[in-house]
PDB file of N, CA and C in Angstrom:
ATOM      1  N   UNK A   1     -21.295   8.308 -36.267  1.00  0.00           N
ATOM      2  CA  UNK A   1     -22.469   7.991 -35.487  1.00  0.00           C
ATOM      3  C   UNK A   1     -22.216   6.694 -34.718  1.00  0.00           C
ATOM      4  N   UNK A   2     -22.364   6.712 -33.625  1.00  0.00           N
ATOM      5  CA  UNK A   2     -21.963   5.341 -32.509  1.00  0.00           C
ATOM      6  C   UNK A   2     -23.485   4.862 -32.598  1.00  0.00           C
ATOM      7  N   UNK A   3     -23.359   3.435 -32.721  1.00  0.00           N
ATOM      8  CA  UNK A   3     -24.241   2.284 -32.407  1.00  0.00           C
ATOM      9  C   UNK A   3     -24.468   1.726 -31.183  1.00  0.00           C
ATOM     10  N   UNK A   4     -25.393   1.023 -30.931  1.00  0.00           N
ATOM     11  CA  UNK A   4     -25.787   0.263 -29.608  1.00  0.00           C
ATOM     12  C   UNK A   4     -24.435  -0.671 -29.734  1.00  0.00           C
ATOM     13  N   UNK A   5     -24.622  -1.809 -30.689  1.00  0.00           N
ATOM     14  CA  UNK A   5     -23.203  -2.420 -30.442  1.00  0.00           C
ATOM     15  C   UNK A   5     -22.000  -1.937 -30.312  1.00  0.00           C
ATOM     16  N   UNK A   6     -21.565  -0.746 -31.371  1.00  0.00           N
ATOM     17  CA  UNK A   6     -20.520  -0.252 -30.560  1.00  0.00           C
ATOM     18  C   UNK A   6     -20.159   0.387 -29.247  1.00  0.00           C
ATOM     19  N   UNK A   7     -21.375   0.399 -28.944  1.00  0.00           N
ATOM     20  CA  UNK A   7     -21.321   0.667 -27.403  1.00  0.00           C
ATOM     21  C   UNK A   7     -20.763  -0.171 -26.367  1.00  0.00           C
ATOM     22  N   UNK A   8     -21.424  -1.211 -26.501  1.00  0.00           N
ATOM     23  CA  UNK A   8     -21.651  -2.460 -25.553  1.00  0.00           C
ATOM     24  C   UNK A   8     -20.337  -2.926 -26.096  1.00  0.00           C
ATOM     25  N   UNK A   9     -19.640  -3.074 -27.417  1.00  0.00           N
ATOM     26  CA  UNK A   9     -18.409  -3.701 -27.078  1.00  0.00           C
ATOM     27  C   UNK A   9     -17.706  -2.995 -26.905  1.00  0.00           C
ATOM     28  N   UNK A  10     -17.081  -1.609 -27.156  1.00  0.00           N
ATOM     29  CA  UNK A  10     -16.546  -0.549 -25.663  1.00  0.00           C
ATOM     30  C   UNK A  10     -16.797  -0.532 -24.239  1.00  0.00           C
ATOM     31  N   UNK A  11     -17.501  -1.052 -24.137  1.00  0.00           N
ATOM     32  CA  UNK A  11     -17.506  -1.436 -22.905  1.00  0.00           C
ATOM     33  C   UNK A  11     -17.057  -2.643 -22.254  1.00  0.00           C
ATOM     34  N   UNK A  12     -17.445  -3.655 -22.766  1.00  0.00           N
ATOM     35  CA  UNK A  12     -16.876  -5.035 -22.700  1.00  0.00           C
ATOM     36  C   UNK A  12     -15.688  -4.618 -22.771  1.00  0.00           C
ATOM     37  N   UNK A  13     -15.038  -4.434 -24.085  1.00  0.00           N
ATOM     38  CA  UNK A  13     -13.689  -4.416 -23.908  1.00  0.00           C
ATOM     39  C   UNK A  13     -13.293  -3.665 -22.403  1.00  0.00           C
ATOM     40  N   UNK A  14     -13.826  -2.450 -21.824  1.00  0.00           N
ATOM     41  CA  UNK A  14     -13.238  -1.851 -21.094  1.00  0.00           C
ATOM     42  C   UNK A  14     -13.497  -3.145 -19.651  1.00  0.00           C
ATOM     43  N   UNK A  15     -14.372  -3.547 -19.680  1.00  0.00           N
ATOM     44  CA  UNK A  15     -15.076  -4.312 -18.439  1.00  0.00           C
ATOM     45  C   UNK A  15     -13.597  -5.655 -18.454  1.00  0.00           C
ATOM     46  N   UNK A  16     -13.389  -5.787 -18.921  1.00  0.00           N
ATOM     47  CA  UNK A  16     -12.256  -6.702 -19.397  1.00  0.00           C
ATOM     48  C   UNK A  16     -10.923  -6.013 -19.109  1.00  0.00           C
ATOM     49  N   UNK A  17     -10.889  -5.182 -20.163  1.00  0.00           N
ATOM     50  CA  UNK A  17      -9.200  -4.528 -19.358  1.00  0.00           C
ATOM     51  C   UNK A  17      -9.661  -4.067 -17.959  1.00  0.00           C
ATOM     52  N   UNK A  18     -10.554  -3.826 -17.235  1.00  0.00           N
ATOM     53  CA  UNK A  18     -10.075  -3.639 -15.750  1.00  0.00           C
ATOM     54  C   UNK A  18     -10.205  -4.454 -14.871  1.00  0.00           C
ATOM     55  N   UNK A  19     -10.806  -5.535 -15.111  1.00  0.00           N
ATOM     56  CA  UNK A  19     -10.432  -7.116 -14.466  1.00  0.00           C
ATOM     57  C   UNK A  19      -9.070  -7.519 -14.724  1.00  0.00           C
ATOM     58  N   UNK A  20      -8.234  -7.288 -16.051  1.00  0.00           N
ATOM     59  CA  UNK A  20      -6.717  -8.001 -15.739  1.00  0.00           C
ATOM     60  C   UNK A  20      -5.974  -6.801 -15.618  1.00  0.00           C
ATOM     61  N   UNK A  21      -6.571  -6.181 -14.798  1.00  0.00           N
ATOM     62  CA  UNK A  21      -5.430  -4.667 -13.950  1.00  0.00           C
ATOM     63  C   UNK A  21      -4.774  -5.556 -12.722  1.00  0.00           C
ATOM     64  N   UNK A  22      -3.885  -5.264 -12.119  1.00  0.00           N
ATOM     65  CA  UNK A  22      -3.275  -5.982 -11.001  1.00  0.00           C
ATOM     66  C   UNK A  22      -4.020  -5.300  -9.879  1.00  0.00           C
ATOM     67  N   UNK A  23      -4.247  -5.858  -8.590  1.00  0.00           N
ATOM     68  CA  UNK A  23      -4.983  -4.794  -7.719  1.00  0.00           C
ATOM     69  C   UNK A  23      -4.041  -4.013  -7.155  1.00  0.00           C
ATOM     70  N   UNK A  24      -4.623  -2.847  -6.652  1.00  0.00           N
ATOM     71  CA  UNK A  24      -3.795  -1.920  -5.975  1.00  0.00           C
ATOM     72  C   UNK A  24      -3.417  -2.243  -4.534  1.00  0.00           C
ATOM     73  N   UNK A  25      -2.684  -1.751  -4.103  1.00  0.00           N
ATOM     74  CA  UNK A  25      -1.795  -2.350  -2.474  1.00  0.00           C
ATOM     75  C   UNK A  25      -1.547  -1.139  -1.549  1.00  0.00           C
ATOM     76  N   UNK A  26      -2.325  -0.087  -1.331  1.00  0.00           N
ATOM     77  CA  UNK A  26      -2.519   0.898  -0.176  1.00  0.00           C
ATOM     78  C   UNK A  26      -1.179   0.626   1.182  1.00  0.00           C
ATOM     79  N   UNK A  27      -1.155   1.802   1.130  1.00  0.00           N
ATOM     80  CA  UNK A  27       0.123   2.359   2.090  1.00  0.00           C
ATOM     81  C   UNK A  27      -0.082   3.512   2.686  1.00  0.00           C
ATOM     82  N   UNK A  28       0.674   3.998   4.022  1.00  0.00           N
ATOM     83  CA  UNK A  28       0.739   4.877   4.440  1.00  0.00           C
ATOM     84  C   UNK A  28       1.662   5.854   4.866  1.00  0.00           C
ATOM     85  N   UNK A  29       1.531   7.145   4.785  1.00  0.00           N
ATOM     86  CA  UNK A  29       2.850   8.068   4.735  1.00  0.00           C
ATOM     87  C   UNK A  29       2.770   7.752   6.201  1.00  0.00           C
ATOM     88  N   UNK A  30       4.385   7.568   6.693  1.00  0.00           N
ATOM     89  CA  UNK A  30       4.805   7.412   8.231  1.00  0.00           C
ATOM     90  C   UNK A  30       5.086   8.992   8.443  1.00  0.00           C
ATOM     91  N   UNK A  31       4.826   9.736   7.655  1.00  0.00           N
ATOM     92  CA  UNK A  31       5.041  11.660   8.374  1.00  0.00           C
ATOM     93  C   UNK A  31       4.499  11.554   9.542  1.00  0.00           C
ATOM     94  N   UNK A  32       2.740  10.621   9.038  1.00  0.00           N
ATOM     95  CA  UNK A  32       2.060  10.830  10.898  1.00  0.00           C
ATOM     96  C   UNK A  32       2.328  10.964  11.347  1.00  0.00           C
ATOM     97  N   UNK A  33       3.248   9.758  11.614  1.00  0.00           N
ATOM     98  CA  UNK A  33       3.467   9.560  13.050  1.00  0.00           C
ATOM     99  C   UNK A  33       4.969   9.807  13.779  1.00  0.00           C
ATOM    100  N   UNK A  34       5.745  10.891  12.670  1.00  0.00           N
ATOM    101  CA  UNK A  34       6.738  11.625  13.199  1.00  0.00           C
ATOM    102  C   UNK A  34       7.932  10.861  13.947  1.00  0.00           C
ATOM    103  N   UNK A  35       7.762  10.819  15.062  1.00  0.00           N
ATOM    104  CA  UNK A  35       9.194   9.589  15.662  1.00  0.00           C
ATOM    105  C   UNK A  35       8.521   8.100  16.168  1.00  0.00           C
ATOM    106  N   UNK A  36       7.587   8.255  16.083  1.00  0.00           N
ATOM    107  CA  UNK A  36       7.063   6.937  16.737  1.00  0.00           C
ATOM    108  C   UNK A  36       6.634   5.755  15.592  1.00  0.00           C
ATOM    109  N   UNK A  37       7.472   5.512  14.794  1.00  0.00           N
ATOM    110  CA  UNK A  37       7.520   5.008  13.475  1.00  0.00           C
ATOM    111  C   UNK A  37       6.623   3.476  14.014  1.00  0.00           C
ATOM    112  N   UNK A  38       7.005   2.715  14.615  1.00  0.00           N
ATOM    113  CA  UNK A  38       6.605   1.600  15.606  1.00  0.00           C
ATOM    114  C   UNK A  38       5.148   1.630  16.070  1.00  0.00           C
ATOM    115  N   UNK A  39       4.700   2.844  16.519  1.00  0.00           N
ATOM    116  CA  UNK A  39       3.260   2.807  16.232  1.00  0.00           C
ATOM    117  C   UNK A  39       2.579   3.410  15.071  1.00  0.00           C
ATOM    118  N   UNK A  40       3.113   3.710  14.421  1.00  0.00           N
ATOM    119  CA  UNK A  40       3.075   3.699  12.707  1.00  0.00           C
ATOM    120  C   UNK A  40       2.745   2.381  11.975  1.00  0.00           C
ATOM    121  N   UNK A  41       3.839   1.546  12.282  1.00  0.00           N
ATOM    122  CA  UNK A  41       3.472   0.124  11.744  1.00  0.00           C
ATOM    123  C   UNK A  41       2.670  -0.806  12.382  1.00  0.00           C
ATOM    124  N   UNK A  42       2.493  -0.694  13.989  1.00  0.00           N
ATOM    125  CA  UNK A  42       1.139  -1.112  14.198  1.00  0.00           C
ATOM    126  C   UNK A  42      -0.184  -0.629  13.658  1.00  0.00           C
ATOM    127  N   UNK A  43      -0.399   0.802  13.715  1.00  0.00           N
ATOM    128  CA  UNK A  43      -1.645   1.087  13.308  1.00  0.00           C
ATOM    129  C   UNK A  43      -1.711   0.782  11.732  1.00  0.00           C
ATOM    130  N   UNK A  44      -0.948   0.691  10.896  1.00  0.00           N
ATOM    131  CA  UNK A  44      -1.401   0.396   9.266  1.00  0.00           C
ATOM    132  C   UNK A  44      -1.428  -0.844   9.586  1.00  0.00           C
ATOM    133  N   UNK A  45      -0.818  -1.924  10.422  1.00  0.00           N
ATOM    134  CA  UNK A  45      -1.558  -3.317   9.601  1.00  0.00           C
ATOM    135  C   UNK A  45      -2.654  -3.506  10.666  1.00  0.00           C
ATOM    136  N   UNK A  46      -3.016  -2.755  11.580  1.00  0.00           N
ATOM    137  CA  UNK A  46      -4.357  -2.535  12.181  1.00  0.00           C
ATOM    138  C   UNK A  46      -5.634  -1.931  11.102  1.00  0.00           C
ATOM    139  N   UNK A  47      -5.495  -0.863  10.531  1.00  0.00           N
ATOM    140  CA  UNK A  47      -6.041  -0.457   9.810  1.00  0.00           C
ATOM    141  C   UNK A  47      -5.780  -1.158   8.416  1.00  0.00           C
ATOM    142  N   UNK A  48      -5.745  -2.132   8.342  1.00  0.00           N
ATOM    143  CA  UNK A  48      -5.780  -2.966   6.926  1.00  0.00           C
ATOM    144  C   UNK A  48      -4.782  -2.659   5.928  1.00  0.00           C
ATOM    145  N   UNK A  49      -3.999  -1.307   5.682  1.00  0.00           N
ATOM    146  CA  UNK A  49      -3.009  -1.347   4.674  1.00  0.00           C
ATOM    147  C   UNK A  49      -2.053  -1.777   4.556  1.00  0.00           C
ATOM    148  N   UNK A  50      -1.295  -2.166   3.408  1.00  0.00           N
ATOM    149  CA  UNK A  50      -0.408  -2.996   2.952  1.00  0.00           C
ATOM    150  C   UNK A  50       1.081  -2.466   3.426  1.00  0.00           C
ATOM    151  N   UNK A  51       1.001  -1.636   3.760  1.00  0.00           N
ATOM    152  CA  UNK A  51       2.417  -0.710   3.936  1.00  0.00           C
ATOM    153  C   UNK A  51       2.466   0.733   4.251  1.00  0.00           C
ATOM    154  N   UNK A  52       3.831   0.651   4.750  1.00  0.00           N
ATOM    155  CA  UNK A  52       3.768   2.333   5.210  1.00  0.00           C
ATOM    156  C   UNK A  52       5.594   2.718   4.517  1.00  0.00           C
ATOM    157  N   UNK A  53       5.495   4.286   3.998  1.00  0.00           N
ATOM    158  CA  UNK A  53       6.435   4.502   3.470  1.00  0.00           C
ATOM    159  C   UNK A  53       7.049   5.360   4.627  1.00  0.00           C
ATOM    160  N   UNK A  54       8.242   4.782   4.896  1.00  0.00           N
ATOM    161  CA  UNK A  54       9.137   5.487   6.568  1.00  0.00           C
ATOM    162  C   UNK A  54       9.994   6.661   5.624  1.00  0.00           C
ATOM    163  N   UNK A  55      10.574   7.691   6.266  1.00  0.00           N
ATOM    164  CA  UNK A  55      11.030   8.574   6.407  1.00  0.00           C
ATOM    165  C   UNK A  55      12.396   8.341   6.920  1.00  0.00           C
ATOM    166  N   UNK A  56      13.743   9.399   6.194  1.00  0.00           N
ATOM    167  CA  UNK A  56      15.053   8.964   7.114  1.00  0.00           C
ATOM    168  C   UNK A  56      15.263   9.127   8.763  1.00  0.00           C
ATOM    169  N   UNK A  57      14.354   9.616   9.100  1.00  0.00           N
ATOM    170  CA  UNK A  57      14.355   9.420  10.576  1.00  0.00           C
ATOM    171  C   UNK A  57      13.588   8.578  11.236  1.00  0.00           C
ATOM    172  N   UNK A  58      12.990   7.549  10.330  1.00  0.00           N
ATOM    173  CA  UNK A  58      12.332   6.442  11.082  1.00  0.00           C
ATOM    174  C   UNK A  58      13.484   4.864  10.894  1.00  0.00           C
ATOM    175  N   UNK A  59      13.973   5.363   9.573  1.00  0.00           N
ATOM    176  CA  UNK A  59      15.384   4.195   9.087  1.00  0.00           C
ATOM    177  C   UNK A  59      16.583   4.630  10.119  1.00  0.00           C
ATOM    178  N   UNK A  60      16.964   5.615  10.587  1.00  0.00           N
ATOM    179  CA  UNK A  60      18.283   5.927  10.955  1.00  0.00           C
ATOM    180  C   UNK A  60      18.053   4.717  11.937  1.00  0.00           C
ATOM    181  N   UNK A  61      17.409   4.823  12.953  1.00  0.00           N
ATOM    182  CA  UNK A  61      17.779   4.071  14.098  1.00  0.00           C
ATOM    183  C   UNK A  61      17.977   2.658  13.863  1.00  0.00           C
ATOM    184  N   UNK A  62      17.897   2.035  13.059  1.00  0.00           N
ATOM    185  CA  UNK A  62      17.696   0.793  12.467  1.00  0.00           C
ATOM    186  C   UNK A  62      18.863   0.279  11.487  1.00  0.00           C
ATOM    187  N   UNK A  63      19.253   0.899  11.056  1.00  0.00           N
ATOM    188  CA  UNK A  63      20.422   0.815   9.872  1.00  0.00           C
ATOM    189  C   UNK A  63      21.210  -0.318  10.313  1.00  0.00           C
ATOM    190  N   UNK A  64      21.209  -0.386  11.431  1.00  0.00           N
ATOM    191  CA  UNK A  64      22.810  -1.413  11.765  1.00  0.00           C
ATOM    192  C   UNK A  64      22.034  -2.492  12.733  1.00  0.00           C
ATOM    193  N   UNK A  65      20.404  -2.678  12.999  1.00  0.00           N
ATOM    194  CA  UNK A  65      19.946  -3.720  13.046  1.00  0.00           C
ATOM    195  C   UNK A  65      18.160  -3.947  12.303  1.00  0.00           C
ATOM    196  N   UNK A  66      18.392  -4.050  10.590  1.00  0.00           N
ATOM    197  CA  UNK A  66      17.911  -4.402   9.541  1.00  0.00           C
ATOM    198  C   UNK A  66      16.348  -5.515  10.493  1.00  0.00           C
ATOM    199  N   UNK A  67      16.906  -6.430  10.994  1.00  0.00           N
ATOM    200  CA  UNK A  67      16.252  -7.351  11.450  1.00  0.00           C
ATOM    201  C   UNK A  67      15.528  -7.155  12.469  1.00  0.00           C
ATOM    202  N   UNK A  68      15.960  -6.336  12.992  1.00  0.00           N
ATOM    203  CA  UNK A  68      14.755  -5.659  14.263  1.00  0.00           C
ATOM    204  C   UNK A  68      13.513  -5.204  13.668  1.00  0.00           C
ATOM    205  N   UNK A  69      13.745  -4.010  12.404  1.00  0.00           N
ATOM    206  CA  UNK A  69      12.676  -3.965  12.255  1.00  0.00           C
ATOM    207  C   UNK A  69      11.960  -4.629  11.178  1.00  0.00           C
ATOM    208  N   UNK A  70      12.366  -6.079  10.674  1.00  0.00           N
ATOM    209  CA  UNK A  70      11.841  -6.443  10.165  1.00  0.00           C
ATOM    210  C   UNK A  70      10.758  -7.127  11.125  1.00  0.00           C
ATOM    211  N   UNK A  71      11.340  -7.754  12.093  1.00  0.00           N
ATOM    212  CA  UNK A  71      10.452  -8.251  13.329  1.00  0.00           C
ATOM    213  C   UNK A  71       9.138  -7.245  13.583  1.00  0.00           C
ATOM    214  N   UNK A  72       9.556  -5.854  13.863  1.00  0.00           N
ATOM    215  CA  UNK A  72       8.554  -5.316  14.069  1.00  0.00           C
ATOM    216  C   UNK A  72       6.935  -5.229  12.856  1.00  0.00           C
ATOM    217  N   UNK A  73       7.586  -5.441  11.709  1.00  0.00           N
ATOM    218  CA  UNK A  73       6.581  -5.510  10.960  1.00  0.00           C
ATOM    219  C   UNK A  73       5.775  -6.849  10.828  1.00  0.00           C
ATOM    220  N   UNK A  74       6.435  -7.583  11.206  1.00  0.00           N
ATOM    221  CA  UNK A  74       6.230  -9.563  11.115  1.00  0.00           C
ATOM    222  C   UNK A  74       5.243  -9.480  12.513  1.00  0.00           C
ATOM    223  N   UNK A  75       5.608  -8.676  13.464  1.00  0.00           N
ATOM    224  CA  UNK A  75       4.752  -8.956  14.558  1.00  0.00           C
ATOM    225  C   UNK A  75       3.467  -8.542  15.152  1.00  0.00           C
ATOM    226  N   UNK A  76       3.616  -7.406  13.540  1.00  0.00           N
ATOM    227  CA  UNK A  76       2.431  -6.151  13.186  1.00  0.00           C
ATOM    228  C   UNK A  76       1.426  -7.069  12.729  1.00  0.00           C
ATOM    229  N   UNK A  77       1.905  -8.201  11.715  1.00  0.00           N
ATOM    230  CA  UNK A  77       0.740  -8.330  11.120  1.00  0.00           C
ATOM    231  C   UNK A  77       1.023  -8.187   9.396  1.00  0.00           C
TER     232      UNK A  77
END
């Protein structure tokens, strides 16, 4: 038979473990946006998310200058 207090401190406890959860960090699949990976990473840090997960055809072109598109994301936002 559950009690009022055992209620309330099941809950507490729970109210507690989900305050020291880490927060979550939202991303977006770059499928969208197919070859135009570049307006991919403008529109997610337009639209507030933390990241977008690219596809090997959004990395190929980039492989042998790393720093380009790091720029592009630095300039995203």
């Amino acid at each position: 038979m559950s009690t009022r207090r055992g209620f309330l401190a099941g809950l507490l406890g729970a109210a507690g473990a989900h305050s020291a959860a880490p927060p979550v960090r939202w991303a977006l699949s770059g499928y969208i946006w197919q070859d135009d990976i570049e307006q991919g990473i403008r529109d997610t840090a337009r639209f507030g998310f933390h990241g977008i997960e690219p596809f090997r055809q959004h990395l190929m072109r980039y492989l042998d200058k790393p720093r380009a598109l790091k720029e592009k994301f630095d300039a995203a936002g």
